[in-house]
N, C-alpha and C. Protein backbone atom coordinates (compact mmCIF):
# COMPACT_ATOMS: atom_id res chain seq x y z
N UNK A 1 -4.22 35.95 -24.87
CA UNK A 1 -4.05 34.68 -24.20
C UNK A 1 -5.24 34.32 -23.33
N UNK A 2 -4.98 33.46 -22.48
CA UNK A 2 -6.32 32.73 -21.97
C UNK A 2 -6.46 33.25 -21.11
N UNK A 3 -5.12 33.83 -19.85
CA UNK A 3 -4.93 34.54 -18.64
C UNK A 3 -4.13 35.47 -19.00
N UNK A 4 -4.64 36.75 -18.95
CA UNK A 4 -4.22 38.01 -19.38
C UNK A 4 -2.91 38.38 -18.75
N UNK A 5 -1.73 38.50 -19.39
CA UNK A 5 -0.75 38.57 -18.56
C UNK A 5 0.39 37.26 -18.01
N UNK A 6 -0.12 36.47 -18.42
CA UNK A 6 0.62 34.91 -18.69
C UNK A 6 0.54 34.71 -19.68
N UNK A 7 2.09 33.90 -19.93
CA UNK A 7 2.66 33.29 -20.84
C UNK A 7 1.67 32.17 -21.26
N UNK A 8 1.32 31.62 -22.76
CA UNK A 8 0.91 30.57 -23.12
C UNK A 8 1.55 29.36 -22.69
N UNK A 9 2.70 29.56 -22.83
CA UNK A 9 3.84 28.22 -23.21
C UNK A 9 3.57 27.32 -21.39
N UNK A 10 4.06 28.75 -20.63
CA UNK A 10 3.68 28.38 -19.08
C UNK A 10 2.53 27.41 -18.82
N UNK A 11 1.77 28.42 -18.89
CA UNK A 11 0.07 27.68 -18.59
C UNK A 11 -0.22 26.24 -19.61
N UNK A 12 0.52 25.93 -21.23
CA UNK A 12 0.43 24.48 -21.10
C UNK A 12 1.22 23.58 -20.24
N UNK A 13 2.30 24.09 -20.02
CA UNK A 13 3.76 23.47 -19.11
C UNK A 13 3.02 23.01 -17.95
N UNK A 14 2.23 23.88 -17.24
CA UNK A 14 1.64 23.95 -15.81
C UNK A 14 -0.02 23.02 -15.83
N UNK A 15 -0.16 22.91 -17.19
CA UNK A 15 -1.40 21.80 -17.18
C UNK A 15 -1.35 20.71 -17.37
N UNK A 16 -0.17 20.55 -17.97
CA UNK A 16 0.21 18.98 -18.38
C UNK A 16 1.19 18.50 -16.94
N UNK A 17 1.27 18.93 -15.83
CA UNK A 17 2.09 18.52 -14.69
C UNK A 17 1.07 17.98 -13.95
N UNK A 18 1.57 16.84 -13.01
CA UNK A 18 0.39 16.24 -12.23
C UNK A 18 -0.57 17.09 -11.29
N UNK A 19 0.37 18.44 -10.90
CA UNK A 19 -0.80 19.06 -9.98
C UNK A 19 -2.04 19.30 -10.66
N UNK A 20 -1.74 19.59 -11.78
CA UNK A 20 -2.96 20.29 -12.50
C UNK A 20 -3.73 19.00 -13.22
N UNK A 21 -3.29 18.17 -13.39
CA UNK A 21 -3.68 16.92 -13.77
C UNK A 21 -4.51 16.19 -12.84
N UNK A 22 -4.06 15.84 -11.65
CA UNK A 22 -5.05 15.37 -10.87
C UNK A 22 -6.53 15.88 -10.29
N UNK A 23 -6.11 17.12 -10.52
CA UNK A 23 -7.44 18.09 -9.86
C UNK A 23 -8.27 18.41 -11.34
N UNK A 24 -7.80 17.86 -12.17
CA UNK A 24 -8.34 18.19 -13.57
C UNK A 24 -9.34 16.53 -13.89
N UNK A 25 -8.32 15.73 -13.88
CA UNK A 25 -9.75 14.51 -13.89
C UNK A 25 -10.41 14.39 -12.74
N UNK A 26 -9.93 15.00 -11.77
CA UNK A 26 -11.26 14.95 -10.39
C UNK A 26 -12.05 15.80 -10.72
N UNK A 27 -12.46 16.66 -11.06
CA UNK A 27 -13.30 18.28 -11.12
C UNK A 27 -14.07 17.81 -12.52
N UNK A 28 -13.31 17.23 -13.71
CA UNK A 28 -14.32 16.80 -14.68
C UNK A 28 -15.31 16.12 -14.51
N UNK A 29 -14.75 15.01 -14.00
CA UNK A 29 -15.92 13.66 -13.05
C UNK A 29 -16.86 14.23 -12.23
N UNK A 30 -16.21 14.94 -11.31
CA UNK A 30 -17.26 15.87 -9.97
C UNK A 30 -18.42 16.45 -11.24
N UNK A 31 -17.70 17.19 -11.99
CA UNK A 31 -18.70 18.50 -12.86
C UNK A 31 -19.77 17.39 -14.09
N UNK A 32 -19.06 16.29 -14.16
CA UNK A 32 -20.29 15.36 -14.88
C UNK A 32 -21.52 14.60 -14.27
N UNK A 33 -21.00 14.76 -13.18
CA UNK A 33 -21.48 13.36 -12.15
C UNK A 33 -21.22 11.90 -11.64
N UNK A 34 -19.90 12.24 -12.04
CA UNK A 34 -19.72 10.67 -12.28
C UNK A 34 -19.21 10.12 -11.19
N UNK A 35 -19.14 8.54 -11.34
CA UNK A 35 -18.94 8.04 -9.96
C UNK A 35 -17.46 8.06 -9.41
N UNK A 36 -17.15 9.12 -8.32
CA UNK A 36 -15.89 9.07 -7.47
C UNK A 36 -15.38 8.47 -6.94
N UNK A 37 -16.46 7.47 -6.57
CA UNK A 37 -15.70 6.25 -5.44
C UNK A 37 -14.80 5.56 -5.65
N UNK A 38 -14.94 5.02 -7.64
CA UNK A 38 -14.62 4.00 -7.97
C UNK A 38 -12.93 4.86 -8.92
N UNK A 39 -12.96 6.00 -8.91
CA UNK A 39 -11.82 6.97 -9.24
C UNK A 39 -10.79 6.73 -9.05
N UNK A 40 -9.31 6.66 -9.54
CA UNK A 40 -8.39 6.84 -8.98
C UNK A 40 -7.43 7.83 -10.63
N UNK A 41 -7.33 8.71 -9.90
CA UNK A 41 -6.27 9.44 -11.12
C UNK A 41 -5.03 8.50 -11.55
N UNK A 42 -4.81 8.82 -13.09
CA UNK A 42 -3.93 7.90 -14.22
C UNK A 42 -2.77 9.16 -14.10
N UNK A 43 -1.73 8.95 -13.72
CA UNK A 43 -0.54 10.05 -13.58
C UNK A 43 -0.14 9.87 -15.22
N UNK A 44 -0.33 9.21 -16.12
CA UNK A 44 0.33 8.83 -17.46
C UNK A 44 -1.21 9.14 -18.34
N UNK A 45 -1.96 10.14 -18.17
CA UNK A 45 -2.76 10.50 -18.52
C UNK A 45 -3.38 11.75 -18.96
N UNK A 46 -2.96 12.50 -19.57
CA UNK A 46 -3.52 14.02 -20.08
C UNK A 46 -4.93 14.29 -20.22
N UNK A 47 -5.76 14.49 -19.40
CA UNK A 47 -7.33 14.84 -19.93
C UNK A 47 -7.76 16.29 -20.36
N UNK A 48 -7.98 16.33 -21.43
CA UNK A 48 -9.08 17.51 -21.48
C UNK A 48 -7.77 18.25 -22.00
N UNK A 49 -8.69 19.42 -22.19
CA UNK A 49 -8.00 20.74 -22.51
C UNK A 49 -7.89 21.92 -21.36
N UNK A 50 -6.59 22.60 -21.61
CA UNK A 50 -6.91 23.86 -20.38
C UNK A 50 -7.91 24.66 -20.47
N UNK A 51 -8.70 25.36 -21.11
CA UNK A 51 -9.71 26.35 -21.34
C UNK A 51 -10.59 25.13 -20.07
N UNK A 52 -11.40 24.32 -20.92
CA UNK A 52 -12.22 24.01 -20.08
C UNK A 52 -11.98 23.57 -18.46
N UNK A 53 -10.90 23.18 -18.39
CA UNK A 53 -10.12 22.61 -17.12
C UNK A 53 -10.52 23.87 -16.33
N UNK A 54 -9.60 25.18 -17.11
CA UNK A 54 -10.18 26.28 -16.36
C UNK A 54 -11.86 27.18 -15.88
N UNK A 55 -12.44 26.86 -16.83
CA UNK A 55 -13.76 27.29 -16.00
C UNK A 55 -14.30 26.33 -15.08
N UNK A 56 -13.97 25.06 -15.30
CA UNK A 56 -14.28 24.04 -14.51
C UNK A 56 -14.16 24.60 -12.47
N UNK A 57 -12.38 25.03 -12.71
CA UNK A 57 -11.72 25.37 -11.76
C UNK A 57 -12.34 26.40 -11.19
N UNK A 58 -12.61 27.65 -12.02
CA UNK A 58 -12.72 28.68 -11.34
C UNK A 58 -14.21 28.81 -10.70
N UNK A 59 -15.21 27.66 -11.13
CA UNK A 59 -16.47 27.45 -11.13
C UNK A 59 -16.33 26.66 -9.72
N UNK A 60 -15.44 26.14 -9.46
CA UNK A 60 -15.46 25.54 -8.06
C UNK A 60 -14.37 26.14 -7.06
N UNK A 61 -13.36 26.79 -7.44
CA UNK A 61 -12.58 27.53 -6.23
C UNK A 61 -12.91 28.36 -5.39
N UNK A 62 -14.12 29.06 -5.66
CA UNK A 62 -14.89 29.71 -4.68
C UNK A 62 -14.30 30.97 -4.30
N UNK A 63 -13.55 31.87 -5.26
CA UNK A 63 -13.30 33.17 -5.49
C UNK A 63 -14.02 33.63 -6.74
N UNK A 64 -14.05 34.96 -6.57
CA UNK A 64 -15.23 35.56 -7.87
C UNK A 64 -13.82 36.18 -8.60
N UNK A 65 -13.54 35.80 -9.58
CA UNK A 65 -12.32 36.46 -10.76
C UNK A 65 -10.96 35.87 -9.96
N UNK A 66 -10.51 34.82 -9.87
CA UNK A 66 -9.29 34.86 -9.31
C UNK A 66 -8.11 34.85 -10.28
N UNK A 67 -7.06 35.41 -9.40
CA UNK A 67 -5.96 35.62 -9.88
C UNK A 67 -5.28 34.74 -10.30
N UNK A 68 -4.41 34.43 -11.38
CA UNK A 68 -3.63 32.93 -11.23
C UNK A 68 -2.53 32.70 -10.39
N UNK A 69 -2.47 33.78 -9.38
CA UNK A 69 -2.01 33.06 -8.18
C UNK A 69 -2.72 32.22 -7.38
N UNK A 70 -4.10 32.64 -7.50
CA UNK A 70 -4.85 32.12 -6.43
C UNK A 70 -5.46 30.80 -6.87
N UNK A 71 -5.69 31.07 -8.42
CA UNK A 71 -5.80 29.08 -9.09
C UNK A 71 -5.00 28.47 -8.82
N UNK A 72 -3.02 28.80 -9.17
CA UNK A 72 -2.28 28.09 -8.76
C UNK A 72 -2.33 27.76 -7.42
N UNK A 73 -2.74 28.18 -5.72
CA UNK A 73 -2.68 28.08 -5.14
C UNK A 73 -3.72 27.17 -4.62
N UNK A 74 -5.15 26.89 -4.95
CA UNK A 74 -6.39 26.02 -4.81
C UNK A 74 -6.21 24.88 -5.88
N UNK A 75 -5.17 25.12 -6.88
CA UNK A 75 -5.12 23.81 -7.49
C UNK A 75 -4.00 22.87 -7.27
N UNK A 76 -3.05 23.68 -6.43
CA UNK A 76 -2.08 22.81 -5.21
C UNK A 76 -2.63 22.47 -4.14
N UNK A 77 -3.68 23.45 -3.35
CA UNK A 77 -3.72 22.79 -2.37
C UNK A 77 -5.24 21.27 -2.70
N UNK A 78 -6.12 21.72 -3.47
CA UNK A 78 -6.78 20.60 -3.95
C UNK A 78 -6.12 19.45 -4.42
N UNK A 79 -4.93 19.57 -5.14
CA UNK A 79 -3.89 18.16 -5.27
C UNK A 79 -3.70 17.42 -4.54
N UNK A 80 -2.90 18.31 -3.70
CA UNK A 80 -2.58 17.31 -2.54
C UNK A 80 -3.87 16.66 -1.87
N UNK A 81 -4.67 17.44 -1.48
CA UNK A 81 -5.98 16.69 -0.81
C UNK A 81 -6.44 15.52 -1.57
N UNK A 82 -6.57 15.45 -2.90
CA UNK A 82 -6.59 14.36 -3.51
C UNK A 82 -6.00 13.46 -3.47
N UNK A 83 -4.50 13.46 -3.71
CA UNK A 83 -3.55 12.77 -3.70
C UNK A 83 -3.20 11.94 -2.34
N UNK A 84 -3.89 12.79 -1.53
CA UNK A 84 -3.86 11.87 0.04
C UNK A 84 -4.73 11.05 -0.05
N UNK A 85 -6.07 11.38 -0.51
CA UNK A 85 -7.40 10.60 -0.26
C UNK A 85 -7.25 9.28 -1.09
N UNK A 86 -6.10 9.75 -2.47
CA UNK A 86 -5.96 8.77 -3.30
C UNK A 86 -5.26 7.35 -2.51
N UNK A 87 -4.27 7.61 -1.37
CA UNK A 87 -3.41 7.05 -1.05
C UNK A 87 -3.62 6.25 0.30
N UNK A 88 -5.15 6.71 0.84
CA UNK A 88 -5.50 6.57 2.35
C UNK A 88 -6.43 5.10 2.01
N UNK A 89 -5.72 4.48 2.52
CA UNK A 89 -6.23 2.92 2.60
C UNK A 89 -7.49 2.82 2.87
N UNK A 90 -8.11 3.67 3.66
CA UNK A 90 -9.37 3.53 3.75
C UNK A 90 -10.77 4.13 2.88
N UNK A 91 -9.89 4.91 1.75
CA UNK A 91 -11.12 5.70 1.12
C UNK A 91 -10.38 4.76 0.14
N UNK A 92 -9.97 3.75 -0.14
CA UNK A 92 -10.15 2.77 -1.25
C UNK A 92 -11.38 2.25 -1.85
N UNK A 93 -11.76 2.44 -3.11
CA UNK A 93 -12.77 1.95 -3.73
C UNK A 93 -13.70 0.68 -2.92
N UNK A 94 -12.87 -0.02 -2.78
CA UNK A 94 -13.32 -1.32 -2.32
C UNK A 94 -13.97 -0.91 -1.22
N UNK A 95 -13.60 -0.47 -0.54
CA UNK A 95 -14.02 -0.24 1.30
C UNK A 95 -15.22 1.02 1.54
N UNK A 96 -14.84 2.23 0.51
CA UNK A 96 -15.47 3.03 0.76
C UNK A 96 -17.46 2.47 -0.13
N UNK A 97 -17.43 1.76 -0.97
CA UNK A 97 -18.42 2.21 -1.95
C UNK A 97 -19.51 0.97 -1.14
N UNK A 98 -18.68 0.18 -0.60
CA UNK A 98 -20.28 -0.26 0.48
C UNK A 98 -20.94 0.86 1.89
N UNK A 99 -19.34 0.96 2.80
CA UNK A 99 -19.99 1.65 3.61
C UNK A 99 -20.13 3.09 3.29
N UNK A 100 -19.65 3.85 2.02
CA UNK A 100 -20.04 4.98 2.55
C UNK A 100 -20.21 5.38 0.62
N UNK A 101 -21.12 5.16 0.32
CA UNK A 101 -21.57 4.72 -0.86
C UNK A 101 -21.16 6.51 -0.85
N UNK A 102 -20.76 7.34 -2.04
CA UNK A 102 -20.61 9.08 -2.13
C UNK A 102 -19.59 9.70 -1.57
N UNK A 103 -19.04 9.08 -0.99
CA UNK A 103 -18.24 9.74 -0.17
C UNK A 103 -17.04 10.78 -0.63
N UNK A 104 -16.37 9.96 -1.71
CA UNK A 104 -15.23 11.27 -2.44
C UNK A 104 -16.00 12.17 -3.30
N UNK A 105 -17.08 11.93 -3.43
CA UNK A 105 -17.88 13.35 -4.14
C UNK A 105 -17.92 14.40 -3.02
C-alpha cells in the first residue's frame, strides 16, 4: 500500500473528504506557483490523486518521515486554517490582491 500499515479503502475515503480536499488544492497551487489570492477551494471538487497529494504534504509538513497520525493531524489542522482564511472577509480576493498583493501564499 501507499502507507505501510493502512488500509487502502481508508486513505481513499480520507482523501476524497473536505479536510483533505481543501489542503490538497491549496498545497497544489502553493507547490505550482500559482496565484493564491485569487483562490477559493470548490468543496464539489476532487483534485488530483492521493500519491501526489501525499508527497506534496509531507514535503511541506515539516516532519522528516511522518506518521499518518501526524499527516492526519497537519492536514486538519492546515484545514481549518484555510477554511478560516477562506471565510475572513478580509483576506477576500477583492480586498486582499490590491493591498496586500501575496499574501495567502
Amino acid at each position: 500500500g501507499i502507507i505501510p500499515g493502512v488500509d487502502e479503502r481508508m486513505v481513499d475515503q480520507e482523501f476524497h473528504n473536505s479536510k483533505f480536499q481543501i489542503a490538497s488544492q491549496y498545497l497544489s497551487r502553493f507547490a505550482s506557483g500559482a496565484d493564491l489570492d485569487t483562490f477559493v477551494y470548490n468543496i464539489r471538487y476532487v483534485e488530483g490523486d492521493f500519491q501526489s497529494f501525499l508527497r506534496t504534504l509531507i514535503e511541506n509538513c515539516g516532519v522528516e518521515d511522518p506518521s499518518w497520525a501526524e499527516i492526519q493531524r497537519f492536514t486538519s489542522f492546515l484545514s481549518s486554517q484555510l477554511r478560516d482564511c477562506d471565510r475572513n472577509d478580509f483576506l477576500k480576493p477583492e480586498v486582499v490582491r490590491e493591498d496586500l498583493p501575496g499574501f495567502k501564499a
